[in-house]
C-alpha atoms as a PDB file:
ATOM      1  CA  UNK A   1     -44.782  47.274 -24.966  1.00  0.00           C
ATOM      2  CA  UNK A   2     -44.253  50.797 -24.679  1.00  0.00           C
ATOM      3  CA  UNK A   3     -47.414  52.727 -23.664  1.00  0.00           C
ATOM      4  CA  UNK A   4     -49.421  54.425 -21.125  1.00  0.00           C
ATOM      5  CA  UNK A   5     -52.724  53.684 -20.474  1.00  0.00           C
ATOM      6  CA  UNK A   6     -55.054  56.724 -18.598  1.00  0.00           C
ATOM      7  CA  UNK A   7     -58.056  54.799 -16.425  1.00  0.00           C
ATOM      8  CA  UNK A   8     -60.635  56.536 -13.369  1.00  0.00           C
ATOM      9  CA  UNK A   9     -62.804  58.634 -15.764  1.00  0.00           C
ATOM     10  CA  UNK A  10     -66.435  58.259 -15.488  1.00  0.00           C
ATOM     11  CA  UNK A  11     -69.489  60.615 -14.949  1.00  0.00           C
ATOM     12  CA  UNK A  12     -69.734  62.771 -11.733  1.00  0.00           C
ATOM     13  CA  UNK A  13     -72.077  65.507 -10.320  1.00  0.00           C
ATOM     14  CA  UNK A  14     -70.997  68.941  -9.938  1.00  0.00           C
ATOM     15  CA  UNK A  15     -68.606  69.869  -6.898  1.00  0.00           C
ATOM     16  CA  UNK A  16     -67.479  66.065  -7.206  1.00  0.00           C
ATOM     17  CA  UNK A  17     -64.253  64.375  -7.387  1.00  0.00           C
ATOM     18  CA  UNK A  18     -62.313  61.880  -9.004  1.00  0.00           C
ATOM     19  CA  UNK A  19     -58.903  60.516  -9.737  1.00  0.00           C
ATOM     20  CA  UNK A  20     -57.564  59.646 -13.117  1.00  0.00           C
ATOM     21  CA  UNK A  21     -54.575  56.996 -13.325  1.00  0.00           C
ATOM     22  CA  UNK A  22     -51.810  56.668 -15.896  1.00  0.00           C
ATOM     23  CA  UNK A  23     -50.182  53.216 -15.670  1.00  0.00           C
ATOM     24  CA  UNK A  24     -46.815  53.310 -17.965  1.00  0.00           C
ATOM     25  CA  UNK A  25     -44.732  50.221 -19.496  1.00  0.00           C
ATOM     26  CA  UNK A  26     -42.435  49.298 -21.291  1.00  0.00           C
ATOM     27  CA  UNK A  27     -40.374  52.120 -20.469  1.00  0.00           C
ATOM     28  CA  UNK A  28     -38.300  54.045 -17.254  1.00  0.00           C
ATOM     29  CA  UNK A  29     -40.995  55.837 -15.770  1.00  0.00           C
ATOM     30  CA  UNK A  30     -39.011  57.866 -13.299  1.00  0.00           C
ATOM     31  CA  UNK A  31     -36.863  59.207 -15.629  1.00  0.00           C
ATOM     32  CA  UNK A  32     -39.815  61.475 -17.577  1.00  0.00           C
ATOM     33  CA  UNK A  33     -42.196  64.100 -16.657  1.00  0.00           C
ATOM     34  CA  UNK A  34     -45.082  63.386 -17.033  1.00  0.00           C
ATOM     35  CA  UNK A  35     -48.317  65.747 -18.153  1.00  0.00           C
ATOM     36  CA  UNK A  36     -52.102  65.770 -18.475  1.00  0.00           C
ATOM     37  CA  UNK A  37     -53.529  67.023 -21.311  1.00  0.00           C
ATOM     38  CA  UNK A  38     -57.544  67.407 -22.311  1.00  0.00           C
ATOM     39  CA  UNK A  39     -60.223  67.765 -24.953  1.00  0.00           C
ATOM     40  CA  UNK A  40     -63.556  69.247 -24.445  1.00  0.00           C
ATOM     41  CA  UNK A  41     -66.295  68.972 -26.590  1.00  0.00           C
ATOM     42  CA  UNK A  42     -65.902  71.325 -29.660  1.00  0.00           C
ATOM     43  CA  UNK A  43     -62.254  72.466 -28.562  1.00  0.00           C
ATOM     44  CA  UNK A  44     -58.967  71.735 -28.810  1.00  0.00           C
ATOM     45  CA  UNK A  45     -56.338  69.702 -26.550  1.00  0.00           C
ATOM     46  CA  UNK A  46     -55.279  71.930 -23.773  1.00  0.00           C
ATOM     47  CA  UNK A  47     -52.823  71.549 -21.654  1.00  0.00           C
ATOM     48  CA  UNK A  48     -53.357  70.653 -17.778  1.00  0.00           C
ATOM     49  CA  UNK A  49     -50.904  69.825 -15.191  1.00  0.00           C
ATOM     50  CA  UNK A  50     -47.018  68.489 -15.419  1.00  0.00           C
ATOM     51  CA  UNK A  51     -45.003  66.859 -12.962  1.00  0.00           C
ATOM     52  CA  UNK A  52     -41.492  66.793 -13.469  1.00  0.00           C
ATOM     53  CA  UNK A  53     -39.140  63.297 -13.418  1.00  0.00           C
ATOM     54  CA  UNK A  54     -37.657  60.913 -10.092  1.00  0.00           C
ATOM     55  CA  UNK A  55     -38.759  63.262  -7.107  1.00  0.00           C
ATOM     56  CA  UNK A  56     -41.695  64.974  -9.101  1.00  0.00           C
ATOM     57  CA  UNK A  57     -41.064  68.363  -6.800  1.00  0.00           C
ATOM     58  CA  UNK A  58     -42.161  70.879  -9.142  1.00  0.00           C
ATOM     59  CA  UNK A  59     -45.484  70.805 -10.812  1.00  0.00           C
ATOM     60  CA  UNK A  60     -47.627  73.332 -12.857  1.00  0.00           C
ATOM     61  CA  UNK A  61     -51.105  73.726 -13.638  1.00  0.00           C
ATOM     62  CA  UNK A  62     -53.134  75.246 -15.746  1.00  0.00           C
ATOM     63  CA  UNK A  63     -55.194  78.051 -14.741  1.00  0.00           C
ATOM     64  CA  UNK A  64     -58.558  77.111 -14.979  1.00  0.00           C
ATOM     65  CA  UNK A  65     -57.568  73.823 -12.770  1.00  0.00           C
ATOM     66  CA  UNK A  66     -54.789  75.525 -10.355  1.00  0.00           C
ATOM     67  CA  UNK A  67     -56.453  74.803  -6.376  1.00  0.00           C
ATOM     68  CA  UNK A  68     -59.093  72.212  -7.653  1.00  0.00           C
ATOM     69  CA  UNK A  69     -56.257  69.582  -9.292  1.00  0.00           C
ATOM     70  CA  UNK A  70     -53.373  67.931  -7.611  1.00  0.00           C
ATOM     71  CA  UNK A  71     -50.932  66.133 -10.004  1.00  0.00           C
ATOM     72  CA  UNK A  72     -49.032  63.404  -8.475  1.00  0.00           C
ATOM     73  CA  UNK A  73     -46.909  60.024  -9.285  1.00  0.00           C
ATOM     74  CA  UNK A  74     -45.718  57.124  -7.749  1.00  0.00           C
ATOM     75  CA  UNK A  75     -42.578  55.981  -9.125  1.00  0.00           C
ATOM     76  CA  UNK A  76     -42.177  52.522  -7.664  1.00  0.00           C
ATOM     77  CA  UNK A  77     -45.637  51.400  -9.918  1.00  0.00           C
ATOM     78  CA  UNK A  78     -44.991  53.846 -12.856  1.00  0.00           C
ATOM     79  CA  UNK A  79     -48.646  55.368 -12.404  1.00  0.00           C
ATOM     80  CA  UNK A  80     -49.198  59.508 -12.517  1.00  0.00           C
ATOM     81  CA  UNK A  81     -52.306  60.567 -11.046  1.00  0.00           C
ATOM     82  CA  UNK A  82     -54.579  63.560 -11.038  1.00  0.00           C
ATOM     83  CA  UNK A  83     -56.858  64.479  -8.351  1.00  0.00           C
ATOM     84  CA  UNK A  84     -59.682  66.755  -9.500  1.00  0.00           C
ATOM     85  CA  UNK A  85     -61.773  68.081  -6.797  1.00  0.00           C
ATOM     86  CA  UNK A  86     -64.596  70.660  -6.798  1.00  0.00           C
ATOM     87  CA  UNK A  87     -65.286  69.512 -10.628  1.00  0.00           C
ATOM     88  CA  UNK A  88     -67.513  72.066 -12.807  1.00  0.00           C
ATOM     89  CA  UNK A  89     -69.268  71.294 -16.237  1.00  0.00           C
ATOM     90  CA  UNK A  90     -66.414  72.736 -17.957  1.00  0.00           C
ATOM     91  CA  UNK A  91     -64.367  70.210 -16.802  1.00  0.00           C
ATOM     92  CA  UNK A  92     -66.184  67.630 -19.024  1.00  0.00           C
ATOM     93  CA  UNK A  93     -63.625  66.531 -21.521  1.00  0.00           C
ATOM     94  CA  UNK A  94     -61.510  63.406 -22.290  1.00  0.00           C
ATOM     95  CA  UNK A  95     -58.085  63.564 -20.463  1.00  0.00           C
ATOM     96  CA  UNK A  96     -54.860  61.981 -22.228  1.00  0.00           C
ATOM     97  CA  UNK A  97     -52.094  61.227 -20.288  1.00  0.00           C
ATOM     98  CA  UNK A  98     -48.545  62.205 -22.302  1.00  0.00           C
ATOM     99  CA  UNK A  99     -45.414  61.222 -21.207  1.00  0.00           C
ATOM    100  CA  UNK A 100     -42.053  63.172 -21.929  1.00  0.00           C
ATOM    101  CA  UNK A 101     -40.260  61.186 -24.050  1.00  0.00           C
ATOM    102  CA  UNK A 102     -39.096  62.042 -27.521  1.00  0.00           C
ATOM    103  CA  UNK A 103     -41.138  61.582 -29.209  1.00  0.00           C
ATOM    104  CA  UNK A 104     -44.048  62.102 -26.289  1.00  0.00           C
ATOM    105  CA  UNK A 105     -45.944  59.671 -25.450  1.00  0.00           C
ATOM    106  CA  UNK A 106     -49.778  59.584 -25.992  1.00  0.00           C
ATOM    107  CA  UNK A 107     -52.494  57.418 -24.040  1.00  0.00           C
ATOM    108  CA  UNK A 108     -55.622  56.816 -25.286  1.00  0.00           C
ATOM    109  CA  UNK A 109     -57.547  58.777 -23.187  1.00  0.00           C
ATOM    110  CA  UNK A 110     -60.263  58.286 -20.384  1.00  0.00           C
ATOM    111  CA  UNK A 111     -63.931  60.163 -20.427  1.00  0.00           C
ATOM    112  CA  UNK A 112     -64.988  62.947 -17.781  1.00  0.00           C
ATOM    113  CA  UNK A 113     -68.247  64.123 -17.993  1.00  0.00           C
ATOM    114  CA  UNK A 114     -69.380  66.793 -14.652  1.00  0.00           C
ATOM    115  CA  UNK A 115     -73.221  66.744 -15.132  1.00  0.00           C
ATOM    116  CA  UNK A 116     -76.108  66.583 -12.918  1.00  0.00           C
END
C-alpha cells in the first residue's frame, strides 16, 4: 500500500523537544523529497521544512522554525524525521508529512500540543 504514516506527536512543555517520524511504503522512498507541512488551530496548512531526494543535502525551513527544527531522513528504512527543539505554544498544531510524488502524498497527521 502506498502511504506514509507521520507518528512522535504528543503534548510537551514549553522549551521542550520532540521528534516526529514519517514511515513511507509502498513506494521508492529515496527517490522523493520529502516535506512537513502543519495546521494550527484556527489557521491554515503552512508549510515547514523540505528535504530533497537520495542524499537529502539541501533542506529549507520555514521561518518561524529555521534554528529550532532539523529535517532529516534515513533512506535505508524510508522514515523522514523532524527534530523540533526549543518548542513554543505556537508550535501547537497537527503536522502532516507529504511526500513529492505526483500527485503528493498526504499522511494523516500526528498532534503537537506545547503547553504547560
Amino acid at each position: 500500500q502506498v502511504q506514509v504514516v507521520e507518528s512522535g506527536g504528543g503534548l510537551v512543555q514549553p522549551g521542550g523537544s520532540l521528534r516526529l517520524s514519517c514511515a513511507a511504503s509502498g513506494f521508492i522512498f529515496s527517490n522523493y523529497a520529502m516535506n512537513w507541512y502543519r495546521q494550527g488551530p484556527g489557521k491554515e496548512r503552512e508549510w515547514v521544512a523540505s528535504i530533497t531526494s537520495w542524499l537529502g543535502l539541501t533542506t529549507k525551513y520555514a521561518d518561524s522554525v529555521k534554528g529550532r527544527f532539523t529535517i532529516s531522513r534515513d533512506n535505508n528504512k524510508s522514515t523522514v524525521y523532524l527534530q523540533m527543539n526549543s518548542l513554543k505554544p505556537e508550535d501547537t498544531a497537527v503536522y502532516y508529512c507529504m511526500a513529492g510524488r505526483s500527485p503528493p502524498l498526504w499522511g494523516q497527521g500526528t498532534q503537537v500540543t506545547v503547553s504547560s
